[in-house]
Every structure is written in C-alpha cells, then in structure tokens.
N, C-alpha and C. Protein backbone atom coordinates (compact mmCIF):
# COMPACT_ATOMS: atom_id res chain seq x y z
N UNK A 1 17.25 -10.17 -19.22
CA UNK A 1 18.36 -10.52 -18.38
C UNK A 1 17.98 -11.72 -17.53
N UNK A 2 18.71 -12.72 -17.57
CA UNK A 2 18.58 -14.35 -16.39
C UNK A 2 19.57 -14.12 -15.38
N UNK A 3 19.50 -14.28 -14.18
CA UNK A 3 20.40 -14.45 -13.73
C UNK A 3 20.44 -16.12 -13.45
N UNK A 4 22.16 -15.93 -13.52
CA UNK A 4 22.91 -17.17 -12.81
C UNK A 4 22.38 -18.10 -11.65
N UNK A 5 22.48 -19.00 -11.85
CA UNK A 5 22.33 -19.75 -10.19
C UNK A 5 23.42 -19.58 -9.29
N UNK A 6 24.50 -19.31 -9.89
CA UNK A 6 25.59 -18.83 -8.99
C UNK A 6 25.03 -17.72 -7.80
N UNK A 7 24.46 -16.43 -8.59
CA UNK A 7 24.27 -14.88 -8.40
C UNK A 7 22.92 -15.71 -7.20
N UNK A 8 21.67 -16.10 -8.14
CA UNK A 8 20.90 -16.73 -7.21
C UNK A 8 20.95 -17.37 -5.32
N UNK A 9 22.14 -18.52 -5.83
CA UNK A 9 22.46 -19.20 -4.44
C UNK A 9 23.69 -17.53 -3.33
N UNK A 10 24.20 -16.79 -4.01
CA UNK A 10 24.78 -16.08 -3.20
C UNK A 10 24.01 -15.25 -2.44
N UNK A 11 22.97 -14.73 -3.21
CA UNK A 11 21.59 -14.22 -2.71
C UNK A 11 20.54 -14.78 -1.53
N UNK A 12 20.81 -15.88 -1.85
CA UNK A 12 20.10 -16.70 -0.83
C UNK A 12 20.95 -17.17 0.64
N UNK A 13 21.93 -17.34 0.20
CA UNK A 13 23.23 -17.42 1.91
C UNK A 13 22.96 -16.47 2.59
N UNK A 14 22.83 -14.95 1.51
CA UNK A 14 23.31 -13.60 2.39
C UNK A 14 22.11 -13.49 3.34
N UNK A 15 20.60 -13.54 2.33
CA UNK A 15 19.61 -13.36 2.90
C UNK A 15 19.53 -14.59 4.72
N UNK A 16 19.81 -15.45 4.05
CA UNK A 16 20.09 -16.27 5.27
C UNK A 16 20.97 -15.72 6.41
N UNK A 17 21.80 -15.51 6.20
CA UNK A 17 22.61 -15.34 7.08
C UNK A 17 21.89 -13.94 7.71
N UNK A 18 21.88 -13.08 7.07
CA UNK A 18 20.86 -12.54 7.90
C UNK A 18 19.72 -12.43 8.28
N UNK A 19 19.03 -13.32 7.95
CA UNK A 19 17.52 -13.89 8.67
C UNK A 19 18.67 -14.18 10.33
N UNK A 20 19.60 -14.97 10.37
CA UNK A 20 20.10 -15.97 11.26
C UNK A 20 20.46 -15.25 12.64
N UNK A 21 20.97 -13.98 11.89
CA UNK A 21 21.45 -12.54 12.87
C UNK A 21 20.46 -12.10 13.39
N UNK A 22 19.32 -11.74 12.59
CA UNK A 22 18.16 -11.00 12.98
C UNK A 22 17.35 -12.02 14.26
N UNK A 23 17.37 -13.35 13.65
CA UNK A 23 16.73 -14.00 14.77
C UNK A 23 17.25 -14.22 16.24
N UNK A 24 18.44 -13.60 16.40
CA UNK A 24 19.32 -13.66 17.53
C UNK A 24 19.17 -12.86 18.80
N UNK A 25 18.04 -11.61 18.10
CA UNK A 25 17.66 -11.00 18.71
C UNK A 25 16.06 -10.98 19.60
N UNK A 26 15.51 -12.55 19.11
CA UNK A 26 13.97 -12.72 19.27
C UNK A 26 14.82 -13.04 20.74
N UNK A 27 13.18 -13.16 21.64
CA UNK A 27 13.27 -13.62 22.71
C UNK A 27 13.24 -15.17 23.21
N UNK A 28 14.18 -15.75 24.06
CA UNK A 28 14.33 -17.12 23.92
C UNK A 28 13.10 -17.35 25.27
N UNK A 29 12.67 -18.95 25.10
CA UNK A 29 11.83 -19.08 26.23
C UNK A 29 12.21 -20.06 27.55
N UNK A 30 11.93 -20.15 28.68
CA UNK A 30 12.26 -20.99 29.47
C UNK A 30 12.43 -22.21 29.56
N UNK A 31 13.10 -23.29 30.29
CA UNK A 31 13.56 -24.32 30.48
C UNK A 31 13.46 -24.84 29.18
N UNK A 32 14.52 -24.43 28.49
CA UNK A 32 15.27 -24.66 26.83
C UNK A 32 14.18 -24.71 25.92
N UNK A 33 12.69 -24.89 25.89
CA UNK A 33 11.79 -24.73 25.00
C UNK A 33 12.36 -23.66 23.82
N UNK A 34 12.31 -24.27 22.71
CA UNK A 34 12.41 -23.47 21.35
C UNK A 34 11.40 -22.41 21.83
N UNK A 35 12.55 -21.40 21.54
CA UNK A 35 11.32 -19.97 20.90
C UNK A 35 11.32 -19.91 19.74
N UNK A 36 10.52 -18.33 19.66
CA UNK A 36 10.02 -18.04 18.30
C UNK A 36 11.16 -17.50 17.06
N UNK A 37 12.55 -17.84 17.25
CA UNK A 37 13.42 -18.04 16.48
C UNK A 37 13.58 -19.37 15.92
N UNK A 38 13.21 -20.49 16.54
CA UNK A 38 13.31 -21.87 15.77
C UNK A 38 12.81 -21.87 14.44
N UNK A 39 11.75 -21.46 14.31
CA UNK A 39 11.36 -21.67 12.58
C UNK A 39 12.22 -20.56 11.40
N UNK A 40 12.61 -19.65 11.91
CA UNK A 40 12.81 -19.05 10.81
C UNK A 40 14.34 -19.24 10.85
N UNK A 41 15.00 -19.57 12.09
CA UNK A 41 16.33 -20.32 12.03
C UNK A 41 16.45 -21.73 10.97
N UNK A 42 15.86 -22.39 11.08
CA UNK A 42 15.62 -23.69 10.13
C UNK A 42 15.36 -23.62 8.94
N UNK A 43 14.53 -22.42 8.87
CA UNK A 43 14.02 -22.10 6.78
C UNK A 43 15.84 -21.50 6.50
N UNK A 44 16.15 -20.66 7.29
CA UNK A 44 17.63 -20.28 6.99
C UNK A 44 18.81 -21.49 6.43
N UNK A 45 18.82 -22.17 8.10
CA UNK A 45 19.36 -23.08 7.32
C UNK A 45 19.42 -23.75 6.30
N UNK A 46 17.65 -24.15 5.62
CA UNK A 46 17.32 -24.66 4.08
C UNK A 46 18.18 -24.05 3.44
N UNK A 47 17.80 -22.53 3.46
CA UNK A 47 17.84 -21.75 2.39
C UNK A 47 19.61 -21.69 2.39
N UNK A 48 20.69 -21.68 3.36
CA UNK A 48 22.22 -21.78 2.87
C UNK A 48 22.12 -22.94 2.31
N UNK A 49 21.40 -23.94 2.62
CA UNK A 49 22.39 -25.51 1.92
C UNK A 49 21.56 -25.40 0.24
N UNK A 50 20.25 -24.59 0.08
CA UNK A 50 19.88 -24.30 -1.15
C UNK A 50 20.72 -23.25 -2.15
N UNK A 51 21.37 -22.72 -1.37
CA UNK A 51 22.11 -21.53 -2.03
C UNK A 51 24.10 -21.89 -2.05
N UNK A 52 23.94 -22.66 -1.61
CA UNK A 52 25.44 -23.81 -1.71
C UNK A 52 25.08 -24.32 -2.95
N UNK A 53 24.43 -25.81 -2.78
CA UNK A 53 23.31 -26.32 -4.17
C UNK A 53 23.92 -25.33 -5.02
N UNK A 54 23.10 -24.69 -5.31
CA UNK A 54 23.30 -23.37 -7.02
C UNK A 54 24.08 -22.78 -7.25
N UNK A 55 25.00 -22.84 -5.93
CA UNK A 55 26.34 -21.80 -6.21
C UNK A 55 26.88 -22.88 -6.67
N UNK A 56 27.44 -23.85 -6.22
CA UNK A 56 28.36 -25.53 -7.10
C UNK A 56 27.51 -25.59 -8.14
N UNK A 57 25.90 -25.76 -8.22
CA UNK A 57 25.44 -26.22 -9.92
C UNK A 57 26.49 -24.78 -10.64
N UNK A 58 26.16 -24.20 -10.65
CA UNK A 58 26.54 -22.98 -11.46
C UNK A 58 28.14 -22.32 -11.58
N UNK A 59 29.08 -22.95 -10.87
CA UNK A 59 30.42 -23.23 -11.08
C UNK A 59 30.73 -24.10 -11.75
N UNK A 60 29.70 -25.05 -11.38
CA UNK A 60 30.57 -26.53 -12.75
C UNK A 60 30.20 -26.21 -13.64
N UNK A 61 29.42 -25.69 -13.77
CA UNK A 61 28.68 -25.43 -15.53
C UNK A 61 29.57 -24.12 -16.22
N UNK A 62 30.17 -23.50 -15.13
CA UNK A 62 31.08 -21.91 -15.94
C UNK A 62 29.76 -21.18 -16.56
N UNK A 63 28.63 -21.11 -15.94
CA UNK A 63 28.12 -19.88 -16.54
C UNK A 63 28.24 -18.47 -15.73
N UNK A 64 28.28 -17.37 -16.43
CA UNK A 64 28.43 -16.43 -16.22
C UNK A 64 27.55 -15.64 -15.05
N UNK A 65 27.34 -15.08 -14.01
CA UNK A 65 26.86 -14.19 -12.91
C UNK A 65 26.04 -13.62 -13.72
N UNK A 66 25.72 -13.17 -14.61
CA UNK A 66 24.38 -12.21 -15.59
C UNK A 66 24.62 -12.45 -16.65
N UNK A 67 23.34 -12.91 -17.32
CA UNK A 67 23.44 -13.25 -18.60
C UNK A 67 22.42 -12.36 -19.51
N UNK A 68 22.87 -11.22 -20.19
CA UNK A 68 21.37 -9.88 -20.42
C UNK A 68 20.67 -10.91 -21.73
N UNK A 69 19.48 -11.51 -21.58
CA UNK A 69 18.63 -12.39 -22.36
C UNK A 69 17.59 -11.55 -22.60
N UNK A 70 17.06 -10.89 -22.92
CA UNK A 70 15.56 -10.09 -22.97
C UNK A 70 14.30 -11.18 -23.38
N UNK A 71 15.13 -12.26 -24.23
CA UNK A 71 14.11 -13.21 -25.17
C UNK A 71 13.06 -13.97 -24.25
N UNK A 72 13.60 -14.17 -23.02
CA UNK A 72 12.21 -14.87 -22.43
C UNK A 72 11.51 -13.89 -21.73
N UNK A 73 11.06 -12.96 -21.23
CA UNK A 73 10.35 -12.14 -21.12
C UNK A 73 9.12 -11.38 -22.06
N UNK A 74 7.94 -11.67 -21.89
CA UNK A 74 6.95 -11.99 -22.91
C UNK A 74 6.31 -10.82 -22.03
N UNK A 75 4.67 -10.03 -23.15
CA UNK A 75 4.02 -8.81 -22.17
C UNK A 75 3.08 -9.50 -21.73
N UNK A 76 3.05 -10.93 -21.89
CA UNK A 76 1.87 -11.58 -20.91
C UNK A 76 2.60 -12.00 -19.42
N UNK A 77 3.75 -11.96 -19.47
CA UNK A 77 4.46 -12.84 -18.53
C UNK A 77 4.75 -11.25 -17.61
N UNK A 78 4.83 -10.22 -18.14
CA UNK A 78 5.17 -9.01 -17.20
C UNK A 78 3.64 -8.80 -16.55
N UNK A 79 2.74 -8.86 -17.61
CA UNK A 79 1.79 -8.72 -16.92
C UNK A 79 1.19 -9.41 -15.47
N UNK A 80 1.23 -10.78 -15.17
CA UNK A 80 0.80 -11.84 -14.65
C UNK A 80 2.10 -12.03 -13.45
N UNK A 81 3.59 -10.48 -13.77
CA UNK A 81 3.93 -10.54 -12.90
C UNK A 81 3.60 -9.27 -11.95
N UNK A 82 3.08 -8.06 -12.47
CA UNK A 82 2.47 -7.36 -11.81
C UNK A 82 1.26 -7.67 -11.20
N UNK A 83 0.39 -8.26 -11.62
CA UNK A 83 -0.66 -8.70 -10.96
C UNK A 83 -0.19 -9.57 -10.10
N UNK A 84 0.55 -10.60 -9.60
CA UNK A 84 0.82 -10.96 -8.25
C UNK A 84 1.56 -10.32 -7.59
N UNK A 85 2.13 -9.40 -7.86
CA UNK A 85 2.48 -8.20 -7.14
C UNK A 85 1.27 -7.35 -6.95
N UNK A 86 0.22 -7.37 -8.04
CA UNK A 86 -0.81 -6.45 -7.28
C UNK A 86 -1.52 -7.37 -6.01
N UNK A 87 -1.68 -8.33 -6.35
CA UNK A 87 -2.45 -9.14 -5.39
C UNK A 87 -2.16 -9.30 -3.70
N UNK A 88 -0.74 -9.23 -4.20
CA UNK A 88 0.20 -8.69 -2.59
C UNK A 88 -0.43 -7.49 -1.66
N UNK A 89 -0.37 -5.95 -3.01
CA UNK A 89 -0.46 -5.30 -1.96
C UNK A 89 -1.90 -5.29 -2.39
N UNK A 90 -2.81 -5.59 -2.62
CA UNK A 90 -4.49 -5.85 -2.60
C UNK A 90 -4.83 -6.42 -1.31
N UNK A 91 -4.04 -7.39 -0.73
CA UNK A 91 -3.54 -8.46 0.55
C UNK A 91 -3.58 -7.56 1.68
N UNK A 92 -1.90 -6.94 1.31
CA UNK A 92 -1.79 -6.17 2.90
C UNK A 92 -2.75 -4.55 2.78
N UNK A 93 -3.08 -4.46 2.33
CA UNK A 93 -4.24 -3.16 2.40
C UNK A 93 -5.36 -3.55 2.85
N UNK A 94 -6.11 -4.70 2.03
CA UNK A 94 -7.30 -4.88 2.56
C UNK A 94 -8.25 -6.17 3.10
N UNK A 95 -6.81 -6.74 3.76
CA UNK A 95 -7.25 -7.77 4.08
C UNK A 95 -7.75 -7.57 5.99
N UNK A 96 -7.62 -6.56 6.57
CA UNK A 96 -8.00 -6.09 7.88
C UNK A 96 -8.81 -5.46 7.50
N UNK A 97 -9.28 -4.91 6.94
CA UNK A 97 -10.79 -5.06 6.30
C UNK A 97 -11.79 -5.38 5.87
N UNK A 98 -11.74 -6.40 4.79
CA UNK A 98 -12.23 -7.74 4.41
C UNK A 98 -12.28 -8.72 5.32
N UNK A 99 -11.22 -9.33 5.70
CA UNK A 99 -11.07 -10.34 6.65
C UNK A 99 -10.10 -11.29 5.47
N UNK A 100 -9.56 -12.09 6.20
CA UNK A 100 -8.55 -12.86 5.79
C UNK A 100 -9.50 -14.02 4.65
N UNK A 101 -10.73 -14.63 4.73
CA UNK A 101 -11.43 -15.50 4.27
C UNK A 101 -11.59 -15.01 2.95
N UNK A 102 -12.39 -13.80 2.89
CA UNK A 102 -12.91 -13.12 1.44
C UNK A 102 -11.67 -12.45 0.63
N UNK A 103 -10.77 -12.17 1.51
CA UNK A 103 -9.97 -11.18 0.68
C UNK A 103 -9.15 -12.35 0.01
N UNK A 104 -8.28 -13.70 0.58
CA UNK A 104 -7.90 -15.10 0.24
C UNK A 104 -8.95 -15.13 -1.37
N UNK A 105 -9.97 -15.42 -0.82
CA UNK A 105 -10.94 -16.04 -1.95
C UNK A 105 -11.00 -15.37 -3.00
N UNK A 106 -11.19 -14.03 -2.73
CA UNK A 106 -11.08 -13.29 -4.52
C UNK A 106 -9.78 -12.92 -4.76
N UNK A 107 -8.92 -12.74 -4.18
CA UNK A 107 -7.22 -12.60 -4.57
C UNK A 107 -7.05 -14.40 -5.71
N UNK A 108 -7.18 -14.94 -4.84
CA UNK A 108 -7.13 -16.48 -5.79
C UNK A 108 -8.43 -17.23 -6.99
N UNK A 109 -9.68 -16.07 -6.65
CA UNK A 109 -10.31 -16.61 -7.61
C UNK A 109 -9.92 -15.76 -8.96
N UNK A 110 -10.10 -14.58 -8.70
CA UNK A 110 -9.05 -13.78 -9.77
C UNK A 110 -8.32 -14.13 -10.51
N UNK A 111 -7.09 -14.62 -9.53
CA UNK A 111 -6.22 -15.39 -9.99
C UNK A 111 -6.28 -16.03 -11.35
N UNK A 112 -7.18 -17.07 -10.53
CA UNK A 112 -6.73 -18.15 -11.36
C UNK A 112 -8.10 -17.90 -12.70
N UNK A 113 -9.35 -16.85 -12.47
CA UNK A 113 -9.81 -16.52 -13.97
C UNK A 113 -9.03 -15.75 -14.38
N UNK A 114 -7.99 -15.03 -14.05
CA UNK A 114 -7.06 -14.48 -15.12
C UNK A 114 -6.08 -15.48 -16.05
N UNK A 115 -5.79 -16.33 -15.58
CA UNK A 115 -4.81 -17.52 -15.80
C UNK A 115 -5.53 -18.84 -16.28
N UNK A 116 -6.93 -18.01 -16.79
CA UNK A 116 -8.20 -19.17 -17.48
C UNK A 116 -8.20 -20.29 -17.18
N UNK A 117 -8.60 -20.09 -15.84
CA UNK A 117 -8.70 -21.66 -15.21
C UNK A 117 -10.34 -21.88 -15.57
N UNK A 118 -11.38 -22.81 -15.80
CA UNK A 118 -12.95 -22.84 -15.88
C UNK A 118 -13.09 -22.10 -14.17
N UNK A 119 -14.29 -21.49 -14.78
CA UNK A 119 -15.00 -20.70 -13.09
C UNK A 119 -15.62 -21.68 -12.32
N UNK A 120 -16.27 -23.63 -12.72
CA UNK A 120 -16.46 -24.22 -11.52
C UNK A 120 -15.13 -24.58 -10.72
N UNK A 121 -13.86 -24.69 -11.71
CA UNK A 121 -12.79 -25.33 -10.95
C UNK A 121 -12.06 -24.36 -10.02
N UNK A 122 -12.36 -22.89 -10.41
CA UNK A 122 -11.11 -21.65 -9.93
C UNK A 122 -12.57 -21.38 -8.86
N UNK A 123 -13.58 -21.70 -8.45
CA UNK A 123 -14.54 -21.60 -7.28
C UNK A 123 -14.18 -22.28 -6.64
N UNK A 124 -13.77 -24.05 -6.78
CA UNK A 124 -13.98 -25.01 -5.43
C UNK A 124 -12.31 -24.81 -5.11
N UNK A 125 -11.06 -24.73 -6.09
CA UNK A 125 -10.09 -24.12 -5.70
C UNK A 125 -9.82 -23.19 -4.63
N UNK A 126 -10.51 -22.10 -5.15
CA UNK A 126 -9.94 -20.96 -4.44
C UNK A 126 -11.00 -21.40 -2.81
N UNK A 127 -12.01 -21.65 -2.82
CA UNK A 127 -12.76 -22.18 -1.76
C UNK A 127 -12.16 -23.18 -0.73
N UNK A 128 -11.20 -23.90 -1.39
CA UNK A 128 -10.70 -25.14 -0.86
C UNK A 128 -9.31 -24.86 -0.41
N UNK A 129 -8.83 -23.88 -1.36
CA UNK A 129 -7.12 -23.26 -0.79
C UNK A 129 -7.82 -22.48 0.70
N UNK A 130 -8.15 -21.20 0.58
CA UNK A 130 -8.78 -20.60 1.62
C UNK A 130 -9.27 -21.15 2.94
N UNK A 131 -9.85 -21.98 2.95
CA UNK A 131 -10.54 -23.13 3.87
C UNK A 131 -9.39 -24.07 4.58
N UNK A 132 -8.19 -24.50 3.69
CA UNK A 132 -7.41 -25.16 3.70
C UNK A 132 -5.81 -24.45 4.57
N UNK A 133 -6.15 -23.27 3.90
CA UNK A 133 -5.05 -22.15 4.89
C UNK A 133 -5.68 -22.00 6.21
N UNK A 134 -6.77 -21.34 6.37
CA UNK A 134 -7.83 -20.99 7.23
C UNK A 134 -7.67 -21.95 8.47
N UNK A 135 -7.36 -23.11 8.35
CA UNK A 135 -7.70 -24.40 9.25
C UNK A 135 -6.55 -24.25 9.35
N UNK A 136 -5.46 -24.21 8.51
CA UNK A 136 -3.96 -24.54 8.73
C UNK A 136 -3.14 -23.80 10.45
N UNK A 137 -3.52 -22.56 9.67
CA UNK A 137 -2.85 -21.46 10.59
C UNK A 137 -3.60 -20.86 11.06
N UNK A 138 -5.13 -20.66 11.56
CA UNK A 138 -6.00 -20.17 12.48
C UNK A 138 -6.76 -21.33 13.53
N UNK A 139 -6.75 -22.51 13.13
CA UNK A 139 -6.78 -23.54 13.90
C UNK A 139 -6.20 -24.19 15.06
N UNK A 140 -5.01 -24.68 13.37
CA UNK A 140 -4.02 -25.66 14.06
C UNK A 140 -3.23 -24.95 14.49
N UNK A 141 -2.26 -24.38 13.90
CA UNK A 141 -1.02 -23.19 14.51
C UNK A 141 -1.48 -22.27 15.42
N UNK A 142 -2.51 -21.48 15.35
CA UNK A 142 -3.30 -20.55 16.17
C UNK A 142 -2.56 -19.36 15.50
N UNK A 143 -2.10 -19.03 14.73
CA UNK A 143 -1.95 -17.80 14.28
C UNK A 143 -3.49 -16.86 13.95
N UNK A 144 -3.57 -15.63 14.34
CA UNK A 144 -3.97 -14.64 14.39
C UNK A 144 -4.31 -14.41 13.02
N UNK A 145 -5.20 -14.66 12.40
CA UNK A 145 -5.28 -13.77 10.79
C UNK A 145 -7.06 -13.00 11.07
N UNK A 146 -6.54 -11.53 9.93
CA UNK A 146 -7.43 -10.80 10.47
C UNK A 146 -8.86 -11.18 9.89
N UNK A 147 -9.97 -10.67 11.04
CA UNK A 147 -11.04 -10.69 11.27
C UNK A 147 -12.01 -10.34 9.75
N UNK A 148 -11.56 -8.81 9.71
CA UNK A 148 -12.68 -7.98 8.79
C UNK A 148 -13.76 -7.31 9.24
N UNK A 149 -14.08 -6.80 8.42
CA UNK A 149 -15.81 -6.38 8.54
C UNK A 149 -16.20 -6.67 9.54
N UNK A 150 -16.93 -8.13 9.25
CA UNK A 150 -18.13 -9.26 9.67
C UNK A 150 -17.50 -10.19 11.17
N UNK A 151 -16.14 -9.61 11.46
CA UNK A 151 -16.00 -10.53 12.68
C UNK A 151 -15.99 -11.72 12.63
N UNK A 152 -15.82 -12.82 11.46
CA UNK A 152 -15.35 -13.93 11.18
C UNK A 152 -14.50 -14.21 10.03
C-alpha cells in the first residue's frame, strides 16, 4: 500500500495544527522574548506550507488517497525498517544509562555495518556524527543529553 501525497500533506496540517494548539499552552517569557514555543511553532508552520505543497501536487495529478501496491515493499526493506525502529527504542531505554556519546556511537555504527558501509568509514562516521551532535546541542544549544554510567 503507498499512500497519496494528498493523504500525506493532510497528515501533516493536522499534525501541525496541533503541534500549534499544544504549544499555546507552553509558558511565554518576559519583555516579549520568544519562549519555548517559538521553535516548534515555526517547524509547524514548515510543516502546513509542506502539507499544502502535497495536497495541490497530488490534486493536479488526480491520484487517488490509497493506492494498495504491495510491490515495493521488499523483506530487506521491512527489515531495515524495524531495526530503526529498534534503534529508537535501544535509544530511549538505554541511553540514561550508557550516556548519550556511546549509546549515539553504536546505534549508528550498527547502523551503518548493517547497511554495509566499510568498518573504517562507518567508525570515523559514526565518531564524527556523535561528536558533531554532541557539540551541536550540549554545547552550543545547551541542551541536557544524558550523562550515563561514566558521568561524561
């Protein structure tokens, strides 16, 4: 089964629109400073003018809201979609445990030797994504990601 870009972009307004509600309820901060509703107000907004986008691609074209296709769905492609679904909850289980660094690094070195990448390239990768998040949002942003074990 494919779905439509029509079905797609309607999916994506709704979700928006209620991201938009939900954020209505964060707390705003003093002398007009954006609070912590500004960002996820703005991905919203993306996400209606992305889900406009696909709803018009997918009216001019007259394709149908569900189209039952089974043909592109392959048992390598189900597989490789459970495994990033496992990797998710591999993530939120044991990454306050691990720590955000190691649990990153073998979630993506995995990865990408499952998806036969060579093991020097899926090392400085996954080393360099990790490192690269790490600085992103524990640095620069100051977001909070967890510790682990080892306290770093």
């Amino acid at each position: 089964m494919r779905v439509s870009n029509t079905a797609i972009g309607l999916g994506l307004i709704i979700f928006a629109i209620a991201v938009l509600v939900y954020t209505q309820t964060f707390p705003a901060l003093e002398k007009g400073y954006p609070g912590p509703s500004l960002f996820p107000n703005v991905l919203a907004v993306l996400f209606i003018i992305a889900g406009i986008t696909l709803v018009v691609q997918g009216v001019r074209s007259g394709e149908r809201i569900l189209k039952f296709d089974s043909s592109g769905i392959t048992g390598s492609g189900l597989i490789n979609i459970v495994l990033a679904l496992g990797a998710i909850i591999f993530y939120i289980y044991l990454s306050e445990f691990l720590g955000f660094q190691i649990t990153s690094f073998v979630l993506l070195f995995g990865l990408m030797k499952w998806l036969r990448v060579s093991t020097p390239w899926s090392l400085v990768m996954a080393c360099g994504v990790t490192l690269a998040i790490y600085v992103l949002f524990a640095k620069i942003l100051l977001v909070p990601l967890p510790w682990g074990l080892w306290g770093w």
